[in-house]
C-alpha atoms as a PDB file:
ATOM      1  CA  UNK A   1     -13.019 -17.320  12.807  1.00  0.00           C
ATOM      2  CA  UNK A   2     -12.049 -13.941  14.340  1.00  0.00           C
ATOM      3  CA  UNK A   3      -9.374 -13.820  11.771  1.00  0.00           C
ATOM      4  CA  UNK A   4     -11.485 -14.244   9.066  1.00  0.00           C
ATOM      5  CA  UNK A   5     -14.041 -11.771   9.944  1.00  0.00           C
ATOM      6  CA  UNK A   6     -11.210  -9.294  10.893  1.00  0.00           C
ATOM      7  CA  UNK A   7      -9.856  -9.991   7.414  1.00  0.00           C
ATOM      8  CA  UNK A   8     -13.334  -9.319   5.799  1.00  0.00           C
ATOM      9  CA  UNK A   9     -13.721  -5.894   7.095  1.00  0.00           C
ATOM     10  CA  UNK A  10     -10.328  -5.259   6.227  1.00  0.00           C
ATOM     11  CA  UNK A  11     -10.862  -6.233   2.502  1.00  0.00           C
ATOM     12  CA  UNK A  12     -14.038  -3.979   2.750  1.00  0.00           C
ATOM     13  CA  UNK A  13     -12.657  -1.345   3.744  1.00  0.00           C
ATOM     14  CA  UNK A  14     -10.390  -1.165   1.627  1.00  0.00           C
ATOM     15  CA  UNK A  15     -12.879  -1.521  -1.384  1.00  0.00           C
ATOM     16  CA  UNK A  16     -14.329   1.579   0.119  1.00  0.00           C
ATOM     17  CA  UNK A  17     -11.691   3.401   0.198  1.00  0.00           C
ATOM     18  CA  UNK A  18     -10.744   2.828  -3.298  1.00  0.00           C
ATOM     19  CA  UNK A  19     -14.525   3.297  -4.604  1.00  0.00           C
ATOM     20  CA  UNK A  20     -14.470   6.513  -2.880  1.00  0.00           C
ATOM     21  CA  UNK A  21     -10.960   7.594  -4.658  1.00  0.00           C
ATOM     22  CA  UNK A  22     -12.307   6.490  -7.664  1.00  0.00           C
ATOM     23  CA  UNK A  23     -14.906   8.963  -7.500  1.00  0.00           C
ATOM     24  CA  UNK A  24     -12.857  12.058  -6.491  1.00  0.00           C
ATOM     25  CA  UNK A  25     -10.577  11.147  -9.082  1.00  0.00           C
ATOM     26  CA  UNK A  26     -13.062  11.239 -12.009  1.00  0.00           C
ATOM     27  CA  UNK A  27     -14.644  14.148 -10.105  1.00  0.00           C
ATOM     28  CA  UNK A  28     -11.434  16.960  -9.615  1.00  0.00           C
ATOM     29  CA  UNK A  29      -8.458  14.708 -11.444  1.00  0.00           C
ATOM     30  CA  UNK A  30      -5.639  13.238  -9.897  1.00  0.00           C
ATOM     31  CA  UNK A  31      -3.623  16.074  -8.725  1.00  0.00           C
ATOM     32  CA  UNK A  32      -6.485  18.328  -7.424  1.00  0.00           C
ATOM     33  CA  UNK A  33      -7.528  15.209  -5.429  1.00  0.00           C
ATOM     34  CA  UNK A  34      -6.072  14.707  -1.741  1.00  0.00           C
ATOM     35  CA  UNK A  35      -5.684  12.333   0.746  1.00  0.00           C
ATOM     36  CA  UNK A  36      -7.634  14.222   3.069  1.00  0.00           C
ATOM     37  CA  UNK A  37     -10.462  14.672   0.413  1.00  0.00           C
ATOM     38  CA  UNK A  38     -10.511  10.988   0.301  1.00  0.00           C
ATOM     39  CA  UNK A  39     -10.605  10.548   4.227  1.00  0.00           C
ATOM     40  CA  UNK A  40     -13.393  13.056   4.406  1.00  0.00           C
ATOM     41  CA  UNK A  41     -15.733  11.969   1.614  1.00  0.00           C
ATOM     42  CA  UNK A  42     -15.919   8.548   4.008  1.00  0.00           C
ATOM     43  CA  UNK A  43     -16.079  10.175   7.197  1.00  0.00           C
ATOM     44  CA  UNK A  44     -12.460   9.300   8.256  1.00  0.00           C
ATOM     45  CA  UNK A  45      -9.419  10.487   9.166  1.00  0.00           C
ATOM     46  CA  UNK A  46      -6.131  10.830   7.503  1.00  0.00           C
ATOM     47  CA  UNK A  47      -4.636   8.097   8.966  1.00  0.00           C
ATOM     48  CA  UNK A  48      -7.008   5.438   8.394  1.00  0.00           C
ATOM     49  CA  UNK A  49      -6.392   5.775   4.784  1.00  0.00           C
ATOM     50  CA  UNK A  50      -2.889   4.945   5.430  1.00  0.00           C
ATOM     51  CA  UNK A  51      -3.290   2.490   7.208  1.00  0.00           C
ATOM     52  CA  UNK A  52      -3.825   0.916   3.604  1.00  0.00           C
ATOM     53  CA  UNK A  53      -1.921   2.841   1.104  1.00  0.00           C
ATOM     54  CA  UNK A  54       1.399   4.656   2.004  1.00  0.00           C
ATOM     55  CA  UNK A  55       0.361   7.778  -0.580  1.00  0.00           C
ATOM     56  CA  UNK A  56      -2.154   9.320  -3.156  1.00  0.00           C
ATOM     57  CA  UNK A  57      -0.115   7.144  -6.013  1.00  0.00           C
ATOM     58  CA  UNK A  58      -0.431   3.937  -4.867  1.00  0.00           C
ATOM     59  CA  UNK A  59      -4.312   5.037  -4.273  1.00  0.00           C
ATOM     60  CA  UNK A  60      -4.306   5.317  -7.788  1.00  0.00           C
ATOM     61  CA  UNK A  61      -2.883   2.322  -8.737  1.00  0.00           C
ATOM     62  CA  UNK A  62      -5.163   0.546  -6.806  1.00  0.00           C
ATOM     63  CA  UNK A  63      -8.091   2.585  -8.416  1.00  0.00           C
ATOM     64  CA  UNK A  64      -6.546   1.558 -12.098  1.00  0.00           C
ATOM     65  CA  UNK A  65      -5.701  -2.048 -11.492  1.00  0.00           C
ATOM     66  CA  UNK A  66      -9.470  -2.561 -10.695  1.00  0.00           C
ATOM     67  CA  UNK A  67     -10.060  -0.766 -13.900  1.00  0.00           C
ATOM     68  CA  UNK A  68      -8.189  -2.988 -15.828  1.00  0.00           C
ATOM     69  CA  UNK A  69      -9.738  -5.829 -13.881  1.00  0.00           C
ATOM     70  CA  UNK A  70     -13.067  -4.571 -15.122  1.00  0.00           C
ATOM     71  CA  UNK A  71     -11.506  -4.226 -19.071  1.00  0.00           C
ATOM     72  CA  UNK A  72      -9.711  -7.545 -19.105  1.00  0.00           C
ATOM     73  CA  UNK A  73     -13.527  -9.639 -17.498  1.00  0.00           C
ATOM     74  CA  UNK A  74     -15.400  -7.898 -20.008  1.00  0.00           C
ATOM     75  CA  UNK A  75     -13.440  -8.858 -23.060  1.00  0.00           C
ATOM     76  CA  UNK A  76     -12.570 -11.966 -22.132  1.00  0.00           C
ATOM     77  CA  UNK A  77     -16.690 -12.344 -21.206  1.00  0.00           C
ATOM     78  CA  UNK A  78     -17.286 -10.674 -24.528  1.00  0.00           C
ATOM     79  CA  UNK A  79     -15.172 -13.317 -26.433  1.00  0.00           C
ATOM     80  CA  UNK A  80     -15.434 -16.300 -24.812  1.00  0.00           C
ATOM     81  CA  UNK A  81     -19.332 -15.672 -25.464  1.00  0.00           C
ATOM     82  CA  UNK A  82     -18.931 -15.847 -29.518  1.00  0.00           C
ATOM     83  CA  UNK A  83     -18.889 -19.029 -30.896  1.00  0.00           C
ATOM     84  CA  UNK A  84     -16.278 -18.516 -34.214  1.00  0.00           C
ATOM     85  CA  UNK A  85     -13.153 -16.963 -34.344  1.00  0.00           C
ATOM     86  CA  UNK A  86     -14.674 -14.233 -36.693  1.00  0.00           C
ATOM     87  CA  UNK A  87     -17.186 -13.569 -33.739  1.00  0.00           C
ATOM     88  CA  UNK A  88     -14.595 -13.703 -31.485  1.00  0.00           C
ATOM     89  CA  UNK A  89     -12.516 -10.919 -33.721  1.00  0.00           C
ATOM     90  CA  UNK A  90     -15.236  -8.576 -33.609  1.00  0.00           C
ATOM     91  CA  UNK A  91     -16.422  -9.203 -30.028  1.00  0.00           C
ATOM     92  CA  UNK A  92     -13.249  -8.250 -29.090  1.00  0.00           C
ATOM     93  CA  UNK A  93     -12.820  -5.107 -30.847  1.00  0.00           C
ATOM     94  CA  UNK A  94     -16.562  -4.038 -30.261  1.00  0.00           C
ATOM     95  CA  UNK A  95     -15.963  -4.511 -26.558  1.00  0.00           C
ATOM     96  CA  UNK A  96     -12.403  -2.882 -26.400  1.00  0.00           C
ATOM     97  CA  UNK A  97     -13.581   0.448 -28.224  1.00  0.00           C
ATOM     98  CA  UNK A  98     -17.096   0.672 -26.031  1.00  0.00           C
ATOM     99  CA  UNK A  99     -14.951   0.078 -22.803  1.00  0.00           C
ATOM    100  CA  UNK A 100     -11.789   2.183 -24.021  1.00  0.00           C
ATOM    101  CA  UNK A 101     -14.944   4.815 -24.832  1.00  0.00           C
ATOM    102  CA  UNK A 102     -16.390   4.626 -21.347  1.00  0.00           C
ATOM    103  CA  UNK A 103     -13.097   5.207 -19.367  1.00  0.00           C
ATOM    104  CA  UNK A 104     -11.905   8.217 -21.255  1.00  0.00           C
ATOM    105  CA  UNK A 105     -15.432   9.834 -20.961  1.00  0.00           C
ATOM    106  CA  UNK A 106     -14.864   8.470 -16.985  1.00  0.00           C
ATOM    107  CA  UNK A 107     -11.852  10.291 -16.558  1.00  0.00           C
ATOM    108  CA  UNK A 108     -11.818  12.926 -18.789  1.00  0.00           C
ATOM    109  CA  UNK A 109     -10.073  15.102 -16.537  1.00  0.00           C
ATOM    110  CA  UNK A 110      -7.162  13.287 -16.251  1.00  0.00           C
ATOM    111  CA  UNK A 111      -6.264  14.167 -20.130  1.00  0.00           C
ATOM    112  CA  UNK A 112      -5.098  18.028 -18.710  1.00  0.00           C
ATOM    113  CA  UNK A 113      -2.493  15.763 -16.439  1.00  0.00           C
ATOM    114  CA  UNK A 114      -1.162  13.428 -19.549  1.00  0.00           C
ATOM    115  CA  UNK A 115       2.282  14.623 -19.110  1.00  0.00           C
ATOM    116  CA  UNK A 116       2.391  14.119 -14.900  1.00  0.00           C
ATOM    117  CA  UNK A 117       1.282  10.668 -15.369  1.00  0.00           C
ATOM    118  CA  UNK A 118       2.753   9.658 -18.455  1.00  0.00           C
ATOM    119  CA  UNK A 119       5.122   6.703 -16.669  1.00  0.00           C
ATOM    120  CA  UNK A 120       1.778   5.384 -15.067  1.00  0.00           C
ATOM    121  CA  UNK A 121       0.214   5.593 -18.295  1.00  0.00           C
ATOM    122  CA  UNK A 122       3.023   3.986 -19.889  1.00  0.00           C
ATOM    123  CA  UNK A 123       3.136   0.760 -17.594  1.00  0.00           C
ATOM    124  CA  UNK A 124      -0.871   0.618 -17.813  1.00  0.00           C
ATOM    125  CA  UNK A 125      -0.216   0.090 -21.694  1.00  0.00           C
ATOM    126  CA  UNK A 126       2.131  -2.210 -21.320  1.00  0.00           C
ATOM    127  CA  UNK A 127       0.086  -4.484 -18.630  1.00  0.00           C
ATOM    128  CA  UNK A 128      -3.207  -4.210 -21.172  1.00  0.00           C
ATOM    129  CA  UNK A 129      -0.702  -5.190 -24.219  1.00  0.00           C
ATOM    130  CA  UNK A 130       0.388  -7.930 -23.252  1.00  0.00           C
ATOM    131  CA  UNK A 131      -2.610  -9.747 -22.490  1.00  0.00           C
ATOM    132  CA  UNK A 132      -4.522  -7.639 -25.458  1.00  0.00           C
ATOM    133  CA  UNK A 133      -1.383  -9.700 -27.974  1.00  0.00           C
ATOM    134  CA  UNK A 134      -2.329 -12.635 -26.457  1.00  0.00           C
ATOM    135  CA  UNK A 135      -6.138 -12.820 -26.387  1.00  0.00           C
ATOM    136  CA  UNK A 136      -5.206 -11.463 -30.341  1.00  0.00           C
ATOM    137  CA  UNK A 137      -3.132 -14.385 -30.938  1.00  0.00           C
ATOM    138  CA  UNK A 138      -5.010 -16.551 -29.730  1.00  0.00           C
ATOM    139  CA  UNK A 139      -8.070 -16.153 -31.996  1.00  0.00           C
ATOM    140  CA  UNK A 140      -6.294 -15.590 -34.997  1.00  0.00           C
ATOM    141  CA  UNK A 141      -4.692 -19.437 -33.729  1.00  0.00           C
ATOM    142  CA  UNK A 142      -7.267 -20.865 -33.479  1.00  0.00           C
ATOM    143  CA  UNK A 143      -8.958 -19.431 -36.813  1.00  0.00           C
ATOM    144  CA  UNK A 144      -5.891 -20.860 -38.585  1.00  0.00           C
ATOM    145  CA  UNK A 145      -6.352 -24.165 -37.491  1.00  0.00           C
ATOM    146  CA  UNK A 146     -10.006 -24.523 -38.127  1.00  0.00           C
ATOM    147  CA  UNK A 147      -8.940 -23.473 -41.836  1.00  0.00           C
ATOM    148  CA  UNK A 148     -10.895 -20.160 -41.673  1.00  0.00           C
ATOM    149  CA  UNK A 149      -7.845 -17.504 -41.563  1.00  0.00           C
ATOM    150  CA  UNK A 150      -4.486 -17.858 -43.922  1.00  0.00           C
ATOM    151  CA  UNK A 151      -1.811 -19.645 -42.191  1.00  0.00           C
ATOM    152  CA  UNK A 152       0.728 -16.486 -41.268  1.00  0.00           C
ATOM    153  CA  UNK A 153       2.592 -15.289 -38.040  1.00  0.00           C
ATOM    154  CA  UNK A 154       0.015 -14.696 -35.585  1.00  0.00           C
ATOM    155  CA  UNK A 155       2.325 -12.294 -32.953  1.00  0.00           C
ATOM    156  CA  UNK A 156       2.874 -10.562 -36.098  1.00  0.00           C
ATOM    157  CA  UNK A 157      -0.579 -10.422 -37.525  1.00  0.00           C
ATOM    158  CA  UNK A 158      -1.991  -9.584 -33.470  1.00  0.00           C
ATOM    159  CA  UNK A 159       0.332  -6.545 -33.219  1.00  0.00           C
ATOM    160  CA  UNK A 160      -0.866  -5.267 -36.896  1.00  0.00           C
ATOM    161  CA  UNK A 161      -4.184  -5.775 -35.097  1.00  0.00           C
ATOM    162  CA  UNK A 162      -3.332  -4.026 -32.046  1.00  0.00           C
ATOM    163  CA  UNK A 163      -1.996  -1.232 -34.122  1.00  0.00           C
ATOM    164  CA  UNK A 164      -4.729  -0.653 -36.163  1.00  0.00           C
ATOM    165  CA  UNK A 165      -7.059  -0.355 -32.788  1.00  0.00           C
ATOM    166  CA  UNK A 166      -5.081   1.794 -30.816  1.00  0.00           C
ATOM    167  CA  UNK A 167      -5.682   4.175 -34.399  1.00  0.00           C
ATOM    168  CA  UNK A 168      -9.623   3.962 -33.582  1.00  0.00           C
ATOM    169  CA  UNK A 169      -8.544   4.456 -30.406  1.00  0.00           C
ATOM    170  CA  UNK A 170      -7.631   7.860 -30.685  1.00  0.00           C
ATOM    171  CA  UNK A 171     -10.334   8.588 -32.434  1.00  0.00           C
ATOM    172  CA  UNK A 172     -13.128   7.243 -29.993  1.00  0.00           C
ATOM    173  CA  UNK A 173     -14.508  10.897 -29.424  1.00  0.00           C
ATOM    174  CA  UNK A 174     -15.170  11.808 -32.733  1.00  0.00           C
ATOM    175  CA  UNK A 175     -17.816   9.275 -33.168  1.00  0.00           C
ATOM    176  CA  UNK A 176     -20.970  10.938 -31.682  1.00  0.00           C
ATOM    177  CA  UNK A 177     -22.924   7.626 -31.275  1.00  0.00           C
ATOM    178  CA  UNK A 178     -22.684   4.584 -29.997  1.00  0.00           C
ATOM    179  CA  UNK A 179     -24.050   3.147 -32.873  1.00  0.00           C
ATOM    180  CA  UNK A 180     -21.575   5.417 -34.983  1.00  0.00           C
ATOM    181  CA  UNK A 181     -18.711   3.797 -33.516  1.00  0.00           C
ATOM    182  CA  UNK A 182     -20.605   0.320 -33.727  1.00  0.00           C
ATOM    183  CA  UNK A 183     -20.782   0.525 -37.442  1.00  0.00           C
ATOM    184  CA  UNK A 184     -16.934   1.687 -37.690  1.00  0.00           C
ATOM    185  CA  UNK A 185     -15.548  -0.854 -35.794  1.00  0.00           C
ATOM    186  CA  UNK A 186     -17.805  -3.519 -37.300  1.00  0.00           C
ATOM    187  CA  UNK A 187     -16.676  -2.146 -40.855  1.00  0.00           C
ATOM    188  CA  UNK A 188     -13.221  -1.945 -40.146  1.00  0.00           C
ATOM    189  CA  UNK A 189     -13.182  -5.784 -38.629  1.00  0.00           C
ATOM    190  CA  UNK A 190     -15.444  -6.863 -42.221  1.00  0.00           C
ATOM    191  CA  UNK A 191     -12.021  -5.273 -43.837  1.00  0.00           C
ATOM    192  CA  UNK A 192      -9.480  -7.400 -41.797  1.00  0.00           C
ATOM    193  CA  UNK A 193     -11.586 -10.551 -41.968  1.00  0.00           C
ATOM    194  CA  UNK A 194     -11.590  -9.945 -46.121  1.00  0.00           C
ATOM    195  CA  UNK A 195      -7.850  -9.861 -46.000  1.00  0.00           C
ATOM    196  CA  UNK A 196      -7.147 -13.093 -43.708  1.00  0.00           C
ATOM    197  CA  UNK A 197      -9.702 -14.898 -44.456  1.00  0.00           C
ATOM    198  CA  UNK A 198      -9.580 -18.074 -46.238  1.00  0.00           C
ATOM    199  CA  UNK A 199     -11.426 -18.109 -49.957  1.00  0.00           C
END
């Protein structure tokens, strides 16, 4: 039992620690952000920060792999709420661009330190391509073998997909609305679905 309990607090902490990165990373950016700043925000020392994490990097790891937690529940959420694979399509790429939206507004200032973090950038869109391929592929699957999309190859077809959002992607901040970007993404998906779509 003591175990446990010890266990608990350590898991909390830990989640605290992380929350409170979080924050002084959106706030100042990575590289302005220290350990210290971290230790103070929660009223502790140095030390008990590394008790968990052995530097300011792995803090940030941490910090992204529970944003990519976050991005990978609410798509699969998102899609696993729709009932066709044309629902499914566009619940996935409505959800992707709002969330992709929400974390570059969320850490804005992190764009000034691109080129210092390109390798972690790099392995983040690796991790969120591979499962992004296969929640792709396995929609357009499955609308194949209900008889609603042309029989093709789906890894192909998921990275044409893939491609084509990462393009709205970098576009995300010229849409001024969220209803502007609705109504792109929505019209853009109506285009795909014409094209593999069975008629």
């Amino acid at each position: 039992m003591t175990i446990m309990v010890k266990r608990s607090n350590n898991d909390e902490s830990r989640t605290e620690i992380v929350r409170s990165a979080k924050r002084l990373f959106q706030q100042y950016g990575y590289k302005k952000t220290t350990v210290s700043d971290i230790a103070k925000a929660l009223g502790k020392v140095k030390s008990a920060i590394y008790y968990y994490f052995p530097d300011k990097e792995s803090l940030l790891r941490a910090v992204i792999d529970e944003e990519i937690g976050k991005l990978i529940g609410s798509i699969n959420d998102a899609v696993e709420m729709a009932s066709t694979p044309e629902e499914k399509l566009k619940a996935y790429a409505l959800t992707r661009s709002f969330e992709i939206r929400s974390l570059s507004t969320e850490y804005a200032r992190f764009q000034e330190e691109y080129d210092e973090l390109y390798p972690l950038v790099k392995e983040i869109h690796e991790r969120c391509d591979h499962f992004e391929r296969d929640t792709l592929k396995s929609i357009l699957e499955a609308g194949m073998e209900l008889g609603r999309f042309n029989k093709t190859d789906s890894e192909v077809l998921a990275d044409a997909v893939l491609l084509w959002l990462k393009g709205l992607e970098a576009q995300l901040s010229s849409f001024g609305t969220e209803e502007a970007l609705k109504e792109a993404v929505e019209h853009l998906v109506n285009v795909l679905l014409f094209g593999i779509k069975v008629r």
